[in-house]
Protein backbone atom coordinates (compact mmCIF):
# COMPACT_ATOMS: atom_id res chain seq x y z
CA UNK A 1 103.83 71.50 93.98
CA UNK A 2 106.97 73.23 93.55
CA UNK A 3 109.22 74.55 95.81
CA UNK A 4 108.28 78.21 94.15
CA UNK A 5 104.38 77.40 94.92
CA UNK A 6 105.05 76.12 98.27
CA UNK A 7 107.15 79.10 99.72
CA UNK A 8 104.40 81.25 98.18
CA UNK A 9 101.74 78.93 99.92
CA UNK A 10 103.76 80.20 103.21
CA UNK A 11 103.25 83.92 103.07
CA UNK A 12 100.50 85.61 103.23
CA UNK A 13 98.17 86.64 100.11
CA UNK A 14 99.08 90.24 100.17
CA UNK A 15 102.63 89.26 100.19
CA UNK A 16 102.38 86.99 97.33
CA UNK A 17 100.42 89.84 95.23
CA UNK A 18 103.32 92.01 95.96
CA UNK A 19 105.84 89.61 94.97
CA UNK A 20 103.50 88.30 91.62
CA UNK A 21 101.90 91.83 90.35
CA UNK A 22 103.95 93.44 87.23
CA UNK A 23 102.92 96.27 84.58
CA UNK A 24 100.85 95.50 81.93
CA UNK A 25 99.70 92.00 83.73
CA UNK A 26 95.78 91.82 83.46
CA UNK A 27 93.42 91.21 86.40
CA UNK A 28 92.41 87.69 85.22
CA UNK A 29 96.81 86.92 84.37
CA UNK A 30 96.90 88.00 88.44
CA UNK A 31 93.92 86.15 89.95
CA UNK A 32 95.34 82.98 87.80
CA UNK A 33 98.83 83.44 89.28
CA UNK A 34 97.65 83.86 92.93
CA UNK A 35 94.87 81.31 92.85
CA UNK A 36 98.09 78.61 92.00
CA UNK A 37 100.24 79.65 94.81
CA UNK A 38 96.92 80.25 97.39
CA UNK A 39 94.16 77.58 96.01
CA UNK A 40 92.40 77.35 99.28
CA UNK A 41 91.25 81.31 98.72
CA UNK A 42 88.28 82.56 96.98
CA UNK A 43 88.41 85.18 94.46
CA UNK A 44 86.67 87.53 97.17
CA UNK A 45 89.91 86.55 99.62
CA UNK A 46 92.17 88.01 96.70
CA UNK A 47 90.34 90.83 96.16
CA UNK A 48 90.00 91.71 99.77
CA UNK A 49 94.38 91.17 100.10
CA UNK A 50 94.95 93.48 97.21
CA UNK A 51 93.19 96.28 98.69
CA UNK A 52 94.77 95.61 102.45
CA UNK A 53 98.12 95.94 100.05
CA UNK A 54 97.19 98.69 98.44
CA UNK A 55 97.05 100.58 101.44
CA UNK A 56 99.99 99.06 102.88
CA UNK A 57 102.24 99.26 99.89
CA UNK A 58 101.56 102.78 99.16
CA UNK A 59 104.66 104.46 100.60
CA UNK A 60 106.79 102.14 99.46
CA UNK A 61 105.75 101.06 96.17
CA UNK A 62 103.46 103.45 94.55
CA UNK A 63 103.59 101.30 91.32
CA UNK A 64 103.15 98.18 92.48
CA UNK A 65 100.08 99.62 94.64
CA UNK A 66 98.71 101.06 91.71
CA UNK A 67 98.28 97.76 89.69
CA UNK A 68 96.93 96.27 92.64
CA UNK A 69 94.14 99.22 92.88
CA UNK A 70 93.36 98.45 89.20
CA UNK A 71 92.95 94.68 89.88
CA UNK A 72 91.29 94.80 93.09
CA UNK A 73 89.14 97.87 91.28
CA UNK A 74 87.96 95.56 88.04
CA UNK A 75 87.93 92.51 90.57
CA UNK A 76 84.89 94.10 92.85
CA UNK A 77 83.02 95.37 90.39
CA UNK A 78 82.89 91.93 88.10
CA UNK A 79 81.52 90.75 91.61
CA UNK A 80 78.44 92.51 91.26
C-alpha cells in the first residue's frame, strides 16, 4: 500500500471523498478511487459518507458537495 493509500486509510470516508471528488469524474471513477483507499467499506458505506458530506460540505464547498449529491444520487438508485 502506499503511503498515499495509507494516510487515506486514516481518515474518515467522507474526508477521503472530499479530498478524491473532482468535476467531470463519474460515479463508478469515484466509488473505484474510494474503494482503494477504504477496501474494508461496502458500496452502501460510500454512499451513505457522501451524503453525510454533502450536508456537511455545503457551506464550504458548494461544488465539491454538488458532485458528491450526483454520486451519492446515481449510487442509491443503482441500489435498487
Amino acid at each position: 500500500m502506499s503511503k498515499q493509500t495509507e494516510k487515506q486509510a486514516e481518515q474518515p470516508i467522507e474526508a477521503t471523498l472530499l479530498s478524491l471528488v473532482r468535476p467531470k469524474m463519474t460515479p463508478k471513477e469515484l466509488l473505484k478511487e474510494a474503494r482503494k483507499a477504504h477496501p474494508e467499506a461496502s458500496k452502501k458505506d460510500i454512499i451513505r459518507a457522501a451524503f453525510r458530506t454533502v450536508i456537511a460540505a455545503a457551506d464550504t464547498d458548494a461544488e465539491k458537495a454538488l458532485l458528491l449529491q450526483d454520486f451519492a444520487i446515481k449510487g442509491r438508485a443503482g441500489d435498487e
